[in-house]
N, C-alpha and C. Protein backbone atom coordinates (compact mmCIF):
# COMPACT_ATOMS: atom_id res chain seq x y z
N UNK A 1 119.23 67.48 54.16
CA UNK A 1 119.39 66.12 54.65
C UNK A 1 120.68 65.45 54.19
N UNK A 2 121.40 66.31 53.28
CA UNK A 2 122.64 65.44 52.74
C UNK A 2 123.98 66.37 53.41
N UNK A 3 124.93 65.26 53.67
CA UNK A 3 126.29 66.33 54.07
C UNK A 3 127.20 65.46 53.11
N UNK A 4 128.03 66.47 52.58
CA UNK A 4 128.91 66.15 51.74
C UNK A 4 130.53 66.60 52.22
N UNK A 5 131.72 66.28 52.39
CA UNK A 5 132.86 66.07 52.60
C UNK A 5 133.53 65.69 51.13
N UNK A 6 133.59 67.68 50.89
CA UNK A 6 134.46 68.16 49.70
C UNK A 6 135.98 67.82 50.14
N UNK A 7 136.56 67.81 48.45
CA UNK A 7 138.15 67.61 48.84
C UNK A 7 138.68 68.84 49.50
N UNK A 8 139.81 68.36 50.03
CA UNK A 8 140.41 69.66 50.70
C UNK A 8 140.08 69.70 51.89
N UNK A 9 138.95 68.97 52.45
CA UNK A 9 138.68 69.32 54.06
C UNK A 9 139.17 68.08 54.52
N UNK A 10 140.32 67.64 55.36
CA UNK A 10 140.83 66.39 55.83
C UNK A 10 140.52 66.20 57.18
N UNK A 11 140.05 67.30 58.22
CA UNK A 11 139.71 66.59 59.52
C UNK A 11 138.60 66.82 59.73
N UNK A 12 137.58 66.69 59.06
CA UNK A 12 136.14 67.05 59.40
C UNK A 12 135.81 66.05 59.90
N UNK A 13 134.89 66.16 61.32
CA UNK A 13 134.04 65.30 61.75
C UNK A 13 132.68 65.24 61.50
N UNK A 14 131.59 64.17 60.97
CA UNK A 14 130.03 64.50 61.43
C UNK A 14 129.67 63.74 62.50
N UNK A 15 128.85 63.76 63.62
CA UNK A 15 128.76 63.35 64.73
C UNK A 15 127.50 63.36 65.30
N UNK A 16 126.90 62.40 65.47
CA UNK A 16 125.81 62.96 66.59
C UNK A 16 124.10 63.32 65.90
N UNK A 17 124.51 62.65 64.63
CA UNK A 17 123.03 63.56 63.58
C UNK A 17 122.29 62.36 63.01
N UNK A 18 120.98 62.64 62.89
CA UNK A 18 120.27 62.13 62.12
C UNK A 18 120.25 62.32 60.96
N UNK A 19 120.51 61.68 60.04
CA UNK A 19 120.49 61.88 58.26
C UNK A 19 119.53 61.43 57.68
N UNK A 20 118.57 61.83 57.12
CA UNK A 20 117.64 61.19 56.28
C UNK A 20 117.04 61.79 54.92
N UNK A 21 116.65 60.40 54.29
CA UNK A 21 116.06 61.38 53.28
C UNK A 21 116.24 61.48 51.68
N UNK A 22 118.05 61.68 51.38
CA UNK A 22 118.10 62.37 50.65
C UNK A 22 118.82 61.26 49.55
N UNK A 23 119.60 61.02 48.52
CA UNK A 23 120.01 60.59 47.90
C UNK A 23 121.43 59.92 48.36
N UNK A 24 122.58 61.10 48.80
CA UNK A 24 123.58 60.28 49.55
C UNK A 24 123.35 61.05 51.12
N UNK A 25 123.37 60.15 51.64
CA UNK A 25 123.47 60.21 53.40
C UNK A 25 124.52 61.06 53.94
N UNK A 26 125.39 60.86 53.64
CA UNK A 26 126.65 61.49 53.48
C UNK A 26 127.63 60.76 52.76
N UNK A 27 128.18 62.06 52.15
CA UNK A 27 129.08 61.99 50.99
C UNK A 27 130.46 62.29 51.02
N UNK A 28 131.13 61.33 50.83
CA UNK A 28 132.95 61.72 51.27
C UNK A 28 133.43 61.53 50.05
N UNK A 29 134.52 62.56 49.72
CA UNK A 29 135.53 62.90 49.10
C UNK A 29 137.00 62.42 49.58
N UNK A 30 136.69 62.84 50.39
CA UNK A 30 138.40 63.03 51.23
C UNK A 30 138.44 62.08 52.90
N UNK A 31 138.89 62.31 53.79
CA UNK A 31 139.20 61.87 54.65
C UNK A 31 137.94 62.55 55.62
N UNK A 32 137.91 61.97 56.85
CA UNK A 32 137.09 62.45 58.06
C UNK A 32 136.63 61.37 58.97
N UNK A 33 135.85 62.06 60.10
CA UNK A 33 135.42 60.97 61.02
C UNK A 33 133.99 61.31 61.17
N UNK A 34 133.44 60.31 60.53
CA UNK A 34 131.91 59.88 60.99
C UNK A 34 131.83 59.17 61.70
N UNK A 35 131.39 59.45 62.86
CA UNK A 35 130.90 58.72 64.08
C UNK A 35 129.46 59.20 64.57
N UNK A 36 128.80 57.66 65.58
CA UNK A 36 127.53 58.16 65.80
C UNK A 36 126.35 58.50 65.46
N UNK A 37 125.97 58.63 64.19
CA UNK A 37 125.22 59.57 63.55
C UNK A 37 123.95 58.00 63.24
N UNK A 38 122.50 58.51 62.63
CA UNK A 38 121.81 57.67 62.48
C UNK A 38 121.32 57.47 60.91
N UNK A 39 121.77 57.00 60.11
CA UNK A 39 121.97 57.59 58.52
C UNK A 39 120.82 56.28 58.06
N UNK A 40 119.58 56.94 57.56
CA UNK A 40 118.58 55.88 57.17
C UNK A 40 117.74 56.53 56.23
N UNK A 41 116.87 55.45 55.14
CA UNK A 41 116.16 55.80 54.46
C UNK A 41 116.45 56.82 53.11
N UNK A 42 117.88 56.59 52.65
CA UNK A 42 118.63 57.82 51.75
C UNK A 42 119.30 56.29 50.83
N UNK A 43 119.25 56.95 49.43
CA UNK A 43 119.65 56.26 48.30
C UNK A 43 120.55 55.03 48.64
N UNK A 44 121.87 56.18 49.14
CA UNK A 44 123.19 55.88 49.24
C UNK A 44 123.11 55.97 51.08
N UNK A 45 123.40 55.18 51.83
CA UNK A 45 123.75 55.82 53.31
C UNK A 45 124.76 56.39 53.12
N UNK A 46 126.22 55.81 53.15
CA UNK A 46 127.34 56.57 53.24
C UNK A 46 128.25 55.87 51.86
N UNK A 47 128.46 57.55 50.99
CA UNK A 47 129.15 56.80 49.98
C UNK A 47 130.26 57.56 50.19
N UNK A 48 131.64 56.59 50.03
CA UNK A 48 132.86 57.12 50.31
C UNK A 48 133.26 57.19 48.40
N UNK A 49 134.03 58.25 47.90
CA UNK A 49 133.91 58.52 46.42
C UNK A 49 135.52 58.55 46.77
N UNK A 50 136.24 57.90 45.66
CA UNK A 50 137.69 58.55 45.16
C UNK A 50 138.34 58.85 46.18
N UNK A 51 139.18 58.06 46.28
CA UNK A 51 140.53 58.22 47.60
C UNK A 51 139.75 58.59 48.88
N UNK A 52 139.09 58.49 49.52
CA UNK A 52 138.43 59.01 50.85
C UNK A 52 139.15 57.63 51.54
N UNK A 53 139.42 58.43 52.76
CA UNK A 53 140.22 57.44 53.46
C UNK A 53 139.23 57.65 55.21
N UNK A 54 138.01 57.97 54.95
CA UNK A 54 137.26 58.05 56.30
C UNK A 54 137.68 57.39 57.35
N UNK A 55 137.19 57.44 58.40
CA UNK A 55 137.08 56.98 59.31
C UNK A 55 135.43 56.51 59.90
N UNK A 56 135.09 55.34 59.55
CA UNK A 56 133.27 55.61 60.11
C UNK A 56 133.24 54.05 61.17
N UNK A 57 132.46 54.85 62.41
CA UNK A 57 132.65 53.92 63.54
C UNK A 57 131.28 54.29 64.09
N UNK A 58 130.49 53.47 64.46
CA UNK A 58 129.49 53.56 65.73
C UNK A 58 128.58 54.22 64.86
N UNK A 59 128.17 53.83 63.91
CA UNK A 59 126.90 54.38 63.18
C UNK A 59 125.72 53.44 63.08
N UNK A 60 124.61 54.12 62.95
CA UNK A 60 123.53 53.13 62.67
C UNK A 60 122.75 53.27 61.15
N UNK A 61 122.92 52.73 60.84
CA UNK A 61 123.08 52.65 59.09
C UNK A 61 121.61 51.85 58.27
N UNK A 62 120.37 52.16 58.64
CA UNK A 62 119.13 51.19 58.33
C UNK A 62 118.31 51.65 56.78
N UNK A 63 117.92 51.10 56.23
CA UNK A 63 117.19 51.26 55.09
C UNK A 63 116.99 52.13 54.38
N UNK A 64 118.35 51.89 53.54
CA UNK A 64 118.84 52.88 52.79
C UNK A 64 118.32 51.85 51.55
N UNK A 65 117.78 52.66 50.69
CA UNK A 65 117.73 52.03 49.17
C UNK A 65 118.78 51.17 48.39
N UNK A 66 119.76 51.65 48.34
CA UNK A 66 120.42 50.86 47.48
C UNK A 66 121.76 50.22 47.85
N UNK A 67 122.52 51.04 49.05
CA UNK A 67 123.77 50.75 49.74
C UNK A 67 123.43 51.90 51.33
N UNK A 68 124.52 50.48 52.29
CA UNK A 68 124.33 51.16 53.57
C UNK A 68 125.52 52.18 53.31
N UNK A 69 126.77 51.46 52.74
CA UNK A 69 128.21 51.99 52.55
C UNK A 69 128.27 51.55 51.41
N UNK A 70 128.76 52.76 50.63
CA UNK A 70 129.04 52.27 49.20
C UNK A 70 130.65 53.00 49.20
N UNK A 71 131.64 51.90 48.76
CA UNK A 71 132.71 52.45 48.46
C UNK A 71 133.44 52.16 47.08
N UNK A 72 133.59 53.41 46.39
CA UNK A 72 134.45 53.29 44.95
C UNK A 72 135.61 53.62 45.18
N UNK A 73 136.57 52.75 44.77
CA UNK A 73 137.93 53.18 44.44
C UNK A 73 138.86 54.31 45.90
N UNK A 74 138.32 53.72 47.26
CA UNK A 74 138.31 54.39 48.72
C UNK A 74 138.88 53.20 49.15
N UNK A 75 139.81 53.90 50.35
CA UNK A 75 140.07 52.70 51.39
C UNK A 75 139.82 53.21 52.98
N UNK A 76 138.34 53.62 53.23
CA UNK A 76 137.86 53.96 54.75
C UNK A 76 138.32 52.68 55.57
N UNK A 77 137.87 53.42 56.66
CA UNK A 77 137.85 52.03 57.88
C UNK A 77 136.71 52.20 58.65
N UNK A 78 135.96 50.85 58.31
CA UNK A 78 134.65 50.66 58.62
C UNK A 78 134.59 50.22 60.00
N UNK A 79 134.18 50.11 61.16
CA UNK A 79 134.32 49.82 62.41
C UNK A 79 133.14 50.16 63.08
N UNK A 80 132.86 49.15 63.98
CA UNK A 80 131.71 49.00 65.09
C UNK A 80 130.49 49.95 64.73
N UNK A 81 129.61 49.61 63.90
CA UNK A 81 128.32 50.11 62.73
C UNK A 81 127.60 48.86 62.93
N UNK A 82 126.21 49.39 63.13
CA UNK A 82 125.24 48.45 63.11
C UNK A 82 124.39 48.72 61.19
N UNK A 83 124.15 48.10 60.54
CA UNK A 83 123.96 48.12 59.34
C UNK A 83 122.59 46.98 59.04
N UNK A 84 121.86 47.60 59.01
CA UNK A 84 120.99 46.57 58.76
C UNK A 84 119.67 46.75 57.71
N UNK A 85 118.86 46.22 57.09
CA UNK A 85 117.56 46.69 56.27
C UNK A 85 118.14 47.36 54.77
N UNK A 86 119.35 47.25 54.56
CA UNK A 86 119.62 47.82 53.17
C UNK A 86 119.80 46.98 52.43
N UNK A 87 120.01 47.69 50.93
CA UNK A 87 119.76 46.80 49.98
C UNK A 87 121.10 45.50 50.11
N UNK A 88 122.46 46.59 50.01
CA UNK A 88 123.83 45.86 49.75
C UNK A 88 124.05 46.70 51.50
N UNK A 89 124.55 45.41 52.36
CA UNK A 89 124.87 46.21 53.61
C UNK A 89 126.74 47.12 53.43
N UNK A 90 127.04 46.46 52.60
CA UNK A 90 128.80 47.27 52.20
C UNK A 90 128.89 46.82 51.31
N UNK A 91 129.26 47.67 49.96
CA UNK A 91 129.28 47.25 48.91
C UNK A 91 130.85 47.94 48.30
N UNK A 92 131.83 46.95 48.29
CA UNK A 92 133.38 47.47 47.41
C UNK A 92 132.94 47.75 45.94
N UNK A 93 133.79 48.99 45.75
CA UNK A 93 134.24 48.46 43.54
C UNK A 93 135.07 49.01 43.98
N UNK A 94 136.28 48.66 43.85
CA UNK A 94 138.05 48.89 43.58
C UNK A 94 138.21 49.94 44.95
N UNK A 95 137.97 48.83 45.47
CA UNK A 95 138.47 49.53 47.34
C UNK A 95 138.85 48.82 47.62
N UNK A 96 139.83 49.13 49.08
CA UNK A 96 140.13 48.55 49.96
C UNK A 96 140.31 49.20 51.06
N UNK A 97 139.21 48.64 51.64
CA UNK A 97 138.62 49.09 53.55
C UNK A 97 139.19 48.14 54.12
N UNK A 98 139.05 48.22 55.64
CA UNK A 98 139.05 47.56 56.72
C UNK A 98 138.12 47.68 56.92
N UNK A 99 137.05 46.66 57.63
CA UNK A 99 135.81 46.25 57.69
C UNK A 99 135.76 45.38 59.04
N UNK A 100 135.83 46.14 60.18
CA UNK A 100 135.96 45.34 61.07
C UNK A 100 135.31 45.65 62.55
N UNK A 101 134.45 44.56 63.25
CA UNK A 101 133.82 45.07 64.37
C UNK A 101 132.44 44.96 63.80
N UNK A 102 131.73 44.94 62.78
CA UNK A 102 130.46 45.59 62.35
C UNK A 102 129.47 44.46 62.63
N UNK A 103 128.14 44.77 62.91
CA UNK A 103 126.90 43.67 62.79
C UNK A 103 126.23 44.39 61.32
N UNK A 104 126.43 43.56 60.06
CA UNK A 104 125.85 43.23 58.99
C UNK A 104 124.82 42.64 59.07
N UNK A 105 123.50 43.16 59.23
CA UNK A 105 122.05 41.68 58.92
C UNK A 105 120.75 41.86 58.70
N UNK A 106 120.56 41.23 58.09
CA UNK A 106 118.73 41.45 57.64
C UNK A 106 119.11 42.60 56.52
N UNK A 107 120.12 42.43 55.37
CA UNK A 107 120.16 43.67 53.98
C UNK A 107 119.87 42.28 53.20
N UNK A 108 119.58 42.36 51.86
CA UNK A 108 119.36 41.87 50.73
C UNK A 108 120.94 41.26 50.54
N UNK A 109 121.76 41.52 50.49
CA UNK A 109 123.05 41.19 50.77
C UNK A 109 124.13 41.79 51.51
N UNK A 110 124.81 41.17 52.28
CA UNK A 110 125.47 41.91 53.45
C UNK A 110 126.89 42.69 53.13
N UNK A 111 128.36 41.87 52.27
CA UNK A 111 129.22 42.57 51.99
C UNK A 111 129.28 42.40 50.62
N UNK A 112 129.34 43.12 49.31
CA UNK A 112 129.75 42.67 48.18
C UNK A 112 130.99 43.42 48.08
N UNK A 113 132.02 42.52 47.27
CA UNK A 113 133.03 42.61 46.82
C UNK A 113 133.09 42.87 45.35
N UNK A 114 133.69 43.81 44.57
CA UNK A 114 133.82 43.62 43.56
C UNK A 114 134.85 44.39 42.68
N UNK A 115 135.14 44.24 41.04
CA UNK A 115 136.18 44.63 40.57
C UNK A 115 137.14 45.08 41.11
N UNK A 116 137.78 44.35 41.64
CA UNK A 116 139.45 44.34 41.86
C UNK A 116 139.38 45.01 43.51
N UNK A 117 138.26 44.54 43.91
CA UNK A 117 138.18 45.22 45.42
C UNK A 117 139.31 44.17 46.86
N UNK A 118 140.11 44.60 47.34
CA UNK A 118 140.87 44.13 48.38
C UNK A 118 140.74 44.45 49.82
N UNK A 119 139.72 43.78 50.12
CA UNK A 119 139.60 44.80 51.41
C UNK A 119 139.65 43.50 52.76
N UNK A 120 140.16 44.32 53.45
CA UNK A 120 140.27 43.31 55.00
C UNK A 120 138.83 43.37 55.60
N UNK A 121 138.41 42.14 55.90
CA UNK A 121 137.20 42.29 56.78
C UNK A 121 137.38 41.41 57.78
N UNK A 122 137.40 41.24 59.11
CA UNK A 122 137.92 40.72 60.35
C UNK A 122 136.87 41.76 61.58
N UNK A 123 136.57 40.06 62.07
CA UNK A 123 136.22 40.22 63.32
C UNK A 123 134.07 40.77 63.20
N UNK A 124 133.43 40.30 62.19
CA UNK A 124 132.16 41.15 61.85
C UNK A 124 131.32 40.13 62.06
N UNK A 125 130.07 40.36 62.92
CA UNK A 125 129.33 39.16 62.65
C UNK A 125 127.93 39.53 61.52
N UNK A 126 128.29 38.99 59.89
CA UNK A 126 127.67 39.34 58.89
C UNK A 126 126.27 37.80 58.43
N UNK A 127 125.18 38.05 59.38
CA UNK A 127 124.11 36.77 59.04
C UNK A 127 122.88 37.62 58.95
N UNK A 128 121.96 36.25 58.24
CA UNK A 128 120.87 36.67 57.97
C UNK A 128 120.51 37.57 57.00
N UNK A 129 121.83 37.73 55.86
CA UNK A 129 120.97 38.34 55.14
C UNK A 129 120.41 37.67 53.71
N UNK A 130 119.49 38.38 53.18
CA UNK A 130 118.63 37.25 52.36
C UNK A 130 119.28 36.51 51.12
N UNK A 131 120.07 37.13 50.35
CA UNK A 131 121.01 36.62 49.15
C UNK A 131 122.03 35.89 49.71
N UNK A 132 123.52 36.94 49.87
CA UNK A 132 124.25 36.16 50.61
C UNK A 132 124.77 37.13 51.51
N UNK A 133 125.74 36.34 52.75
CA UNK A 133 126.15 37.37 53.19
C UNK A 133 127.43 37.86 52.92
N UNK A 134 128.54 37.19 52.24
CA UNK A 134 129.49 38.45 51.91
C UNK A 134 129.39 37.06 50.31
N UNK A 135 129.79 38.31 49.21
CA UNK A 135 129.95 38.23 47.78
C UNK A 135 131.17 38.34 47.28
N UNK A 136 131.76 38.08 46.58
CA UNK A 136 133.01 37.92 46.14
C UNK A 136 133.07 37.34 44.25
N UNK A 137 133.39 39.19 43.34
CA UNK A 137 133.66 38.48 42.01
C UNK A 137 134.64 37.64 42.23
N UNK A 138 135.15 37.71 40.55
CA UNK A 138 136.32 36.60 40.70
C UNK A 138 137.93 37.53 40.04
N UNK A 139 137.16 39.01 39.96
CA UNK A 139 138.67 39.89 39.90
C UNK A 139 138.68 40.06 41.56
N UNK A 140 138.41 40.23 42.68
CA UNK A 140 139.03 40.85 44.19
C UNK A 140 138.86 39.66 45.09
N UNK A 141 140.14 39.32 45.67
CA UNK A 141 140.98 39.16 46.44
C UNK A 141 140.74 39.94 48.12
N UNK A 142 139.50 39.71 48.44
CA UNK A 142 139.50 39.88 49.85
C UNK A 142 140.28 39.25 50.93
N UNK A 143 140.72 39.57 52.22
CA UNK A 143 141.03 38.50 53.18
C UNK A 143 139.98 39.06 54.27
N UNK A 144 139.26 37.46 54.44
CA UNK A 144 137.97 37.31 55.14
C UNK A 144 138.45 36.26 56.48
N UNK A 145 138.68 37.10 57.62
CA UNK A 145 139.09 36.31 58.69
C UNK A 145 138.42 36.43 60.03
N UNK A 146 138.06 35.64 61.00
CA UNK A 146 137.57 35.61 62.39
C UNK A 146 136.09 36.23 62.27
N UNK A 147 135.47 36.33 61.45
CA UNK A 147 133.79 36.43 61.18
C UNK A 147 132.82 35.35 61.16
N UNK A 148 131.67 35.54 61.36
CA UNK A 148 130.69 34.70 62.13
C UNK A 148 129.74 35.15 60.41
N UNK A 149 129.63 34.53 59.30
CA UNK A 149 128.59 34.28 58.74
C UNK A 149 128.16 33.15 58.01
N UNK A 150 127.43 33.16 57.50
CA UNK A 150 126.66 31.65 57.18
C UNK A 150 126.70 30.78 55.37
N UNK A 151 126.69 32.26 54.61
CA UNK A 151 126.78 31.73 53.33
C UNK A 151 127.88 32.91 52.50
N UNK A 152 129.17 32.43 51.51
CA UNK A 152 129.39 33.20 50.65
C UNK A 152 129.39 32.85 49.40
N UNK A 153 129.13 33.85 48.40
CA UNK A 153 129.17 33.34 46.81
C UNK A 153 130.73 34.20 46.15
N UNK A 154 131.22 33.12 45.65
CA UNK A 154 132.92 33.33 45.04
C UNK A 154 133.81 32.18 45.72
N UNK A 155 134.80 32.34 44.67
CA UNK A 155 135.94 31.41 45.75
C UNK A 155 136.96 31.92 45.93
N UNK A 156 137.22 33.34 45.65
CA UNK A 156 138.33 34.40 45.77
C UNK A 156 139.00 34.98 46.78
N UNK A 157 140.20 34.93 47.14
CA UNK A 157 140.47 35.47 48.10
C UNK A 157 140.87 34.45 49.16
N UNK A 158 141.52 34.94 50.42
CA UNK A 158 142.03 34.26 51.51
C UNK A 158 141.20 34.39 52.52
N UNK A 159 141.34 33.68 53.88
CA UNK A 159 140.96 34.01 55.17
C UNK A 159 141.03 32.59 56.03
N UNK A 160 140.53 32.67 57.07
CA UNK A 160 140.61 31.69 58.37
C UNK A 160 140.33 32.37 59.48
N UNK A 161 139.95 30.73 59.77
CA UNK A 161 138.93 31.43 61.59
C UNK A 161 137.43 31.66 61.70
N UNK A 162 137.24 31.67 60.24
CA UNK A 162 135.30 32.11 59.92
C UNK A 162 134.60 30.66 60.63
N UNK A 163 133.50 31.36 61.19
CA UNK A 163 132.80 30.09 61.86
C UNK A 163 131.32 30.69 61.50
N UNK A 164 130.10 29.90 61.54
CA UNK A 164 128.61 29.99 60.61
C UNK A 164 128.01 30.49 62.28
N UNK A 165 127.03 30.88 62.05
CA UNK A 165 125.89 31.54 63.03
C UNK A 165 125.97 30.32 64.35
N UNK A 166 125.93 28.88 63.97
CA UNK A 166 125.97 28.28 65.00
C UNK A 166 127.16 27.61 65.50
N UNK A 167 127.99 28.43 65.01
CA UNK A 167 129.63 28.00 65.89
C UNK A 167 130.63 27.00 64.98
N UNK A 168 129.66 26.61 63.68
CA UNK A 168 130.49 25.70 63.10
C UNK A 168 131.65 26.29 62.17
N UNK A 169 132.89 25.64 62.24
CA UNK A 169 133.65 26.45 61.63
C UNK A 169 133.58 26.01 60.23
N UNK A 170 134.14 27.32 59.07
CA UNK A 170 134.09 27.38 57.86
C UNK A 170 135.33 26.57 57.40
């Protein structure tokens, strides 16, 4: 139930699969393209580890224990993923993704940011989830722009254009 993306393999695709089950959903090292795939009910959905520079688009990402996307010290690009029922729906430590296109909602918390995490998130509509929906320590410096959510905790970081679930702007 687990696929892992050892270093050394840079154009691997997974595509098209159901993942379940296991501890990490799938596991990146290095670079690749996950697309498609239905990654639920596993520790970790997708943890990007150490320099992985993925590519993950068009996934469906539901109730995973502890993270939908967990990224350490990675800068993937997160894109058009439905993410929903997990604990942390994207969770940074010392990343920086692009985070953009995605429906974040109904996780325990939708994006957390943290230690020294920089990541672009644009264009996501991140509501409804029960804590908050994007988190922000006070070491990372996100820029949070043209997203539709309702509550954040931090005051870190830049952005504009954010407007709340009912159109009001931030």
């Amino acid at each position: 139930n687990v696929i892992t993306l050892p270093s050394g393999i840079t154009h691997a695709t997974i595509s098209g699969l159901t993942i379940t089950g296991g501890t990490y959903g799938i596991h990146i090292i290095t670079s690749g393209y996950i697309t498609g795939n239905t990654v639920n009910n596993n520790t970790y959905g997708i943890y990007n580890n150490k320099y992985s520079t993925a590519t993950i688009s068009g996934n469906i990402i539901t109730g995973n224990g502890s993270y939908g996307i967990y990224n350490y010290a990675s800068s993937p690009t997160i894109t058009k993923n439905t993410i929903i029922s997990n604990s942390y729906g994207i969770y940074n430590d010392t990343s920086s993704p692009t985070i953009t296109g995605n429906t974040v909602t109904s996780n325990s918390s939708g994006i957390g940011n943290f230690n020294s995490s920089k990541p672009n998130i644009f264009f996501n509509n991140i509501t409804r989830n029960k804590n908050n929906d994007i988190e922000v320590d006070i070491s990372s410096s996100p820029n949070i722009s043209f997203n539709i959510y309702d509550n954040i905790s931090g005051t870190t970081g830049v952005g504009a254009y954010n407007v709340k679930s009912n159109g009001v702007p931030h």
